[in-house]
N, C-alpha and C. Protein backbone atom coordinates (compact mmCIF):
# COMPACT_ATOMS: atom_id res chain seq x y z
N UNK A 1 -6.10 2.61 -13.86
CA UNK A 1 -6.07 1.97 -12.57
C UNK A 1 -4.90 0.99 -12.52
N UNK A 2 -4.06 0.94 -10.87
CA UNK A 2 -3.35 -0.07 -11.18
C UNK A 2 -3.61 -0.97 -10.29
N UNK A 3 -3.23 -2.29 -10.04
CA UNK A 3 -4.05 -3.20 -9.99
C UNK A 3 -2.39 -4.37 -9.84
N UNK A 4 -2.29 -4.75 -8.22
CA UNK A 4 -1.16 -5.74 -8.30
C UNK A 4 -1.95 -6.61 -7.36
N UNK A 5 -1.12 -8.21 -7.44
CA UNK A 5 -1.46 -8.93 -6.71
C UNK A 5 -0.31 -9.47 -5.68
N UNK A 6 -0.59 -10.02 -4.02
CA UNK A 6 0.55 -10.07 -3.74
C UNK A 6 -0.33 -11.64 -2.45
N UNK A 7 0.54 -12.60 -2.78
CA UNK A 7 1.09 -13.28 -2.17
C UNK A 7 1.75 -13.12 -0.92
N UNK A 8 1.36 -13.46 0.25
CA UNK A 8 1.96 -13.06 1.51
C UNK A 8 3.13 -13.37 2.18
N UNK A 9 3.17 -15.14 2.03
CA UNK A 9 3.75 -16.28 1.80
C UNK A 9 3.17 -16.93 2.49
N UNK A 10 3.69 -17.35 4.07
CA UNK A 10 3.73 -18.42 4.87
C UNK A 10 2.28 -18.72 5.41
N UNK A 11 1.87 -17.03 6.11
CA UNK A 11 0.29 -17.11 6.13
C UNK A 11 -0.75 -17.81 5.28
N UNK A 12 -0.10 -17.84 4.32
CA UNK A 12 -1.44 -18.17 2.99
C UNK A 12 -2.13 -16.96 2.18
N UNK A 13 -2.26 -16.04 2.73
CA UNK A 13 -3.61 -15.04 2.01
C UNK A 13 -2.74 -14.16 0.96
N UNK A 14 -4.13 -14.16 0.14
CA UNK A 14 -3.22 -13.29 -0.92
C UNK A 14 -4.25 -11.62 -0.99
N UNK A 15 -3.57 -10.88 -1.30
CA UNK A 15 -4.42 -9.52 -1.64
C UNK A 15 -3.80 -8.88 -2.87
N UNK A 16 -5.53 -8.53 -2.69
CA UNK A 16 -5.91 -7.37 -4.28
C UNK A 16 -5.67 -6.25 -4.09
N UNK A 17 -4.41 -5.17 -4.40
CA UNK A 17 -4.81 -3.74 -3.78
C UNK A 17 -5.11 -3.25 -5.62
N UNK A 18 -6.38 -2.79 -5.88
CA UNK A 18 -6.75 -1.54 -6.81
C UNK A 18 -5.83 -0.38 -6.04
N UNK A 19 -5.09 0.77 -7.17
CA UNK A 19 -5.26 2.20 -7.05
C UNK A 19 -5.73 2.68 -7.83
N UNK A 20 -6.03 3.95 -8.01
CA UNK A 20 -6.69 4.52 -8.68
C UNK A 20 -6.29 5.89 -9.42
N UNK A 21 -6.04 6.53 -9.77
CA UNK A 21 -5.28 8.04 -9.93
C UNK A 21 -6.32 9.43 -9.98
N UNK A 22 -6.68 9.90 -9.16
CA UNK A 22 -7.56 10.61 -9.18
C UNK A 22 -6.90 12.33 -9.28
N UNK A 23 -6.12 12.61 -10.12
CA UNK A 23 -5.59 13.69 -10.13
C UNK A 23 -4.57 14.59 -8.83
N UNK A 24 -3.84 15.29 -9.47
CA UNK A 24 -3.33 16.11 -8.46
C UNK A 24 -1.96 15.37 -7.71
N UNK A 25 -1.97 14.19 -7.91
CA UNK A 25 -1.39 13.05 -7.28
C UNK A 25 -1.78 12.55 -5.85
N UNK A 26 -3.20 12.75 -6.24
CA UNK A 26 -4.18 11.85 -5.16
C UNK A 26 -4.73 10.28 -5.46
N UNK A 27 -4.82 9.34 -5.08
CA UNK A 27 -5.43 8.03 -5.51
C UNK A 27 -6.31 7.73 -4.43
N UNK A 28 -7.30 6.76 -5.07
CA UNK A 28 -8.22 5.92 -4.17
C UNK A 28 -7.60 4.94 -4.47
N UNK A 29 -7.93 4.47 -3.30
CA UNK A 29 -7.65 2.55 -2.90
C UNK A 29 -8.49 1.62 -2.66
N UNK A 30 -8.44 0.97 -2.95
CA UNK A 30 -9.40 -0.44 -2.64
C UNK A 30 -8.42 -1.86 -2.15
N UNK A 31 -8.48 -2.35 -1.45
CA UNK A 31 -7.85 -3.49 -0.87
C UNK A 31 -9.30 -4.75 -0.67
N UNK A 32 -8.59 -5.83 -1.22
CA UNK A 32 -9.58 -6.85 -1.56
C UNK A 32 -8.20 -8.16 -1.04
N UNK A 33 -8.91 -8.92 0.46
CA UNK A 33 -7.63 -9.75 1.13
C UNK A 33 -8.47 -10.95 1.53
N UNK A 34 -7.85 -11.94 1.97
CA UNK A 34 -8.37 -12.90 2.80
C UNK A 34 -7.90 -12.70 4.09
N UNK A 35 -6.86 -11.93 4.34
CA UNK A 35 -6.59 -11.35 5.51
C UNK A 35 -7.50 -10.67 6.65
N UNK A 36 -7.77 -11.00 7.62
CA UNK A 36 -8.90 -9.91 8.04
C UNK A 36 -8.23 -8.82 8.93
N UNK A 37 -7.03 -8.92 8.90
CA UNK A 37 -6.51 -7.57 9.90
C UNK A 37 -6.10 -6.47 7.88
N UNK A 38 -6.06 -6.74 6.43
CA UNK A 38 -6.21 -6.26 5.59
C UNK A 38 -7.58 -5.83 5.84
N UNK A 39 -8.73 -6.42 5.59
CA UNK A 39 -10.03 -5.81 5.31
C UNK A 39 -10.22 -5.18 6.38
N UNK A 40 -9.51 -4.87 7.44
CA UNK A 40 -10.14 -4.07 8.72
C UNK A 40 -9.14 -2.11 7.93
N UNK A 41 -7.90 -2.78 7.40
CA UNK A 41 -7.32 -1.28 7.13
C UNK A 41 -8.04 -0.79 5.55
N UNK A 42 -8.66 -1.70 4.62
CA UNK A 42 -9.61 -1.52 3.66
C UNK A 42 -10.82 -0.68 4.11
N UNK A 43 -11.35 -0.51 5.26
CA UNK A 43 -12.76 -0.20 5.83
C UNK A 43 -11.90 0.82 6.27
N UNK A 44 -11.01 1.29 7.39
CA UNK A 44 -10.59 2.48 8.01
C UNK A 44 -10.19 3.51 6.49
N UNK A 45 -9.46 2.93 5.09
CA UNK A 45 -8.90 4.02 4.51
C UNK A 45 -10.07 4.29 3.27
N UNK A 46 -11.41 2.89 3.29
CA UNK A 46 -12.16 2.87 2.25
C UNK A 46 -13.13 4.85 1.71
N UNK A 47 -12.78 5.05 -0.04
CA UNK A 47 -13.46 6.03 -0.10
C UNK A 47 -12.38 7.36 0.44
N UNK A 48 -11.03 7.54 0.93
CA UNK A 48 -10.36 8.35 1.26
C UNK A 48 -9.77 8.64 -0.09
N UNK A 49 -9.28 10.16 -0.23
CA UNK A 49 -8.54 10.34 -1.52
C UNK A 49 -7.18 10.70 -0.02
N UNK A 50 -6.26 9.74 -1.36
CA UNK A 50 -4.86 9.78 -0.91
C UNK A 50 -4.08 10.66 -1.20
N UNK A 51 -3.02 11.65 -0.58
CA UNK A 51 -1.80 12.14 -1.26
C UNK A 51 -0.99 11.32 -1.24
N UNK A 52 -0.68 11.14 -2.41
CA UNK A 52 0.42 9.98 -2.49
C UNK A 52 1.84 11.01 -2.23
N UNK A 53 2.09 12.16 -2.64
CA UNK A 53 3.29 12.65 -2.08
C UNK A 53 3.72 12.40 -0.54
N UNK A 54 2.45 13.19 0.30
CA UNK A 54 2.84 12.70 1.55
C UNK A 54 3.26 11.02 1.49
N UNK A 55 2.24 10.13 1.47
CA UNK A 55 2.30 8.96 1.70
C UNK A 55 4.19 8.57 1.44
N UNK A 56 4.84 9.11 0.26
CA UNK A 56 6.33 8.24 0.09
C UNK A 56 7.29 8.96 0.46
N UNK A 57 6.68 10.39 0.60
CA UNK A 57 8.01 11.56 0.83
C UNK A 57 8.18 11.70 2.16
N UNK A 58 9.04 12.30 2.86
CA UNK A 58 9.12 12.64 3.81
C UNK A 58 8.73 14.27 3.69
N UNK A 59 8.58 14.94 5.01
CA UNK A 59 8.54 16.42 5.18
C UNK A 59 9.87 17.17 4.77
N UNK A 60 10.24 17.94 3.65
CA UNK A 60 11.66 18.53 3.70
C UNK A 60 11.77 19.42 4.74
N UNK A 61 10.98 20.16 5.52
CA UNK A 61 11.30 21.15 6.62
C UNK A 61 11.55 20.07 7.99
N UNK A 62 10.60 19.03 7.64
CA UNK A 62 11.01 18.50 9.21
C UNK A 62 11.23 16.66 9.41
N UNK A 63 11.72 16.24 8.16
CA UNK A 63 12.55 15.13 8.04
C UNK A 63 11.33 13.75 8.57
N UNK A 64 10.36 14.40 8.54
CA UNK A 64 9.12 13.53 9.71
C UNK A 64 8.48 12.67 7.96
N UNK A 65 7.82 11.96 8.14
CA UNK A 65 6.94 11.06 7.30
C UNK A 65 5.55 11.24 8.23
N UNK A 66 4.71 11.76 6.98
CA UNK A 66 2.94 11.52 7.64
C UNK A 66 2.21 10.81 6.63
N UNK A 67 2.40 9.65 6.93
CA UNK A 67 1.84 8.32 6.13
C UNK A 67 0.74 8.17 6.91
N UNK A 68 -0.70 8.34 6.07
CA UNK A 68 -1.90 7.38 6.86
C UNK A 68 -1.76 6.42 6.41
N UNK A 69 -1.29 5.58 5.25
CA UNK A 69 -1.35 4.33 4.87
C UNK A 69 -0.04 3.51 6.31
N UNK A 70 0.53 4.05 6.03
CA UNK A 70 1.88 3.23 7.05
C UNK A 70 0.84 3.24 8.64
N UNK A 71 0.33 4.41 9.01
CA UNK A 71 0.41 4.57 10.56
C UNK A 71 -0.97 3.72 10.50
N UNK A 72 -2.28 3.57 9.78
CA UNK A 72 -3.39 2.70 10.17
C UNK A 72 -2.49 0.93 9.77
N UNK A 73 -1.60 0.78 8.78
CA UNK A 73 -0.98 -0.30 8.72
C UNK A 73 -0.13 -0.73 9.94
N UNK A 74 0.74 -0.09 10.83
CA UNK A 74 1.01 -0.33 11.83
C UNK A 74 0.19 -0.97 13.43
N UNK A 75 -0.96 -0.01 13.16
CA UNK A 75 -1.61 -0.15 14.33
C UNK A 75 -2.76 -1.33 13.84
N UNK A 76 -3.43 -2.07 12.77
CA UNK A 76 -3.97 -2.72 12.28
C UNK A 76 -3.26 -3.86 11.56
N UNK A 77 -1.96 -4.11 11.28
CA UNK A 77 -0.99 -5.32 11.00
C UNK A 77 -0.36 -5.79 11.83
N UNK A 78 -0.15 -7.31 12.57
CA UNK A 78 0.23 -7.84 13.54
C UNK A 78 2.06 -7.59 13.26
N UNK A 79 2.30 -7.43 12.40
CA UNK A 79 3.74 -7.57 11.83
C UNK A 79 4.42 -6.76 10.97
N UNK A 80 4.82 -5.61 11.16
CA UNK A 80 5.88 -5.22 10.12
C UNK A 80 6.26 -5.72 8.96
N UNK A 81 6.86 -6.71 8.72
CA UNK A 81 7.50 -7.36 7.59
C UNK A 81 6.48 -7.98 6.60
N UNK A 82 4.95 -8.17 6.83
CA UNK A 82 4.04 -8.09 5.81
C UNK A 82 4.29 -7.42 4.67
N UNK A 83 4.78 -8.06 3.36
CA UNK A 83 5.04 -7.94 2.26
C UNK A 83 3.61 -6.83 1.55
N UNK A 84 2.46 -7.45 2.44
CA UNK A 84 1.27 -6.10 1.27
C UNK A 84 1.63 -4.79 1.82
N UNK A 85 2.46 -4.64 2.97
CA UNK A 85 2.00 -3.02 2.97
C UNK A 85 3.28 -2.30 1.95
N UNK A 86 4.80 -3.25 1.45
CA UNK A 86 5.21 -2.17 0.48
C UNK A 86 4.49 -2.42 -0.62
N UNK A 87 3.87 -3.51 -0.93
CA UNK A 87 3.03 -4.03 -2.28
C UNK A 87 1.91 -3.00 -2.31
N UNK A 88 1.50 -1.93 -1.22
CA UNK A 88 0.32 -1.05 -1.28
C UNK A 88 0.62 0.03 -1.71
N UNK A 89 1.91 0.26 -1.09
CA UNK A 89 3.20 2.09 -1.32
C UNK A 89 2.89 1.40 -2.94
N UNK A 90 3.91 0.84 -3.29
CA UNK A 90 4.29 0.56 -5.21
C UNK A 90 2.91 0.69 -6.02
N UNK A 91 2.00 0.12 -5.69
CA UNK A 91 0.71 0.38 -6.45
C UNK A 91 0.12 1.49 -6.59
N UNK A 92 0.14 2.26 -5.33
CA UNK A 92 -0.03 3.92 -5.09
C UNK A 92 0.86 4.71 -5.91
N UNK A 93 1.93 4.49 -5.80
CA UNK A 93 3.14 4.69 -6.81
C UNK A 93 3.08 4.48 -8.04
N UNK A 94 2.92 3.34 -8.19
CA UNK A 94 2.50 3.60 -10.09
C UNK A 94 1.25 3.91 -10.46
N UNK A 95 -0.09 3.99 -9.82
CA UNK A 95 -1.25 4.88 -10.09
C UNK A 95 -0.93 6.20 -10.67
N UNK A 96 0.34 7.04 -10.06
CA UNK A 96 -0.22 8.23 -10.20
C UNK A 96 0.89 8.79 -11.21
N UNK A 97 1.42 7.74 -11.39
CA UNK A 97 3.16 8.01 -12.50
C UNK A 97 3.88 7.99 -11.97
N UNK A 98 4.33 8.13 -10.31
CA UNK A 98 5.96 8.42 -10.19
C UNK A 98 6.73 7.20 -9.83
N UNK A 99 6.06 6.16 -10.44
CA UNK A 99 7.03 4.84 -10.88
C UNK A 99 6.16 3.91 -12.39
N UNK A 100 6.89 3.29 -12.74
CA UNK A 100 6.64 2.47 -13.36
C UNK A 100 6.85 0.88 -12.93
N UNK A 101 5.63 0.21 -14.14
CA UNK A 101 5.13 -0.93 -13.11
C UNK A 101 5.92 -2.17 -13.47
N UNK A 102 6.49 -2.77 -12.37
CA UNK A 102 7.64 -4.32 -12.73
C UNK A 102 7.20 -4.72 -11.46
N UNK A 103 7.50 -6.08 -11.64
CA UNK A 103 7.19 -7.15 -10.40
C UNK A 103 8.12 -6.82 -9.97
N UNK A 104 8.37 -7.25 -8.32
CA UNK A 104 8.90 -7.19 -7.35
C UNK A 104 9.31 -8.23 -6.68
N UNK A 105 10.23 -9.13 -6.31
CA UNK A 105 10.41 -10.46 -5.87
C UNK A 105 11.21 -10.66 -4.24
N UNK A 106 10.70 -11.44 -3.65
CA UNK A 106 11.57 -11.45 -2.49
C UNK A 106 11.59 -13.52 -2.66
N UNK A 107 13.17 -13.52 -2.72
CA UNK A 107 13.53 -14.53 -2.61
C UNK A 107 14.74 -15.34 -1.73
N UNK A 108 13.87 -16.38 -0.80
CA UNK A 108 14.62 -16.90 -0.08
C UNK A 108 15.63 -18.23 -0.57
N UNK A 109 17.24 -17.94 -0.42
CA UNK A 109 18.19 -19.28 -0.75
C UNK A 109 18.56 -19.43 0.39
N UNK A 110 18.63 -20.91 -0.18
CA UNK A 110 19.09 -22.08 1.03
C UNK A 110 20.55 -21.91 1.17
């Protein structure tokens, strides 16, 4: 299981995303937030087995992306630039092997 934690920033809330690797290069997810527009996309994807291929690849015949993680994150995140939803892709991502796991930093200079 992999298992990151992410800091939001300014908001305050931090979230737990569990993945899971359930073969085939499918994962379960679990999302654990103080966020409540997070625990609302935790309940819509809770208990789903994921393809994580779809989820990062695009379609090679038709250049399209069919992300359920991105499209319930869109319509259930007030904001785009919410740092958990690439912190959700990378965890999905190293669940199933096709990354390995390093922190990730976004840093603002004055």
């Amino acid at each position: 299981m992999t298992q990151v934690k992410i800091f939001a920033g300014i908001c305050g809330f931090t979230t737990t995303v569990q993945s899971e690797d359930r073969g085939g290069y499918k994962a379960g997810l679990k999302i654990t937030s103080q966020c409540p527009n997070w625990k609302k996309v935790d309940e819509i994807l809770a208990d789903d087995d994921i393809n994580v291929m779809t989820e990062l690849f695009k379609n090679r015949q038709t250049g399209e992306l069919n992300s359920r993680l991105l499209d319930v994150a869109l319509k259930t995140i007030p904001h785009v630039s919410c740092p958990v939803i690439s912190g959700t892709f990378k965890a999905l991502e190293v669940s199933v092997g096709l990354a390995l796991p390093k922190d990730a930093t976004i840093t603002f200079i004055d």
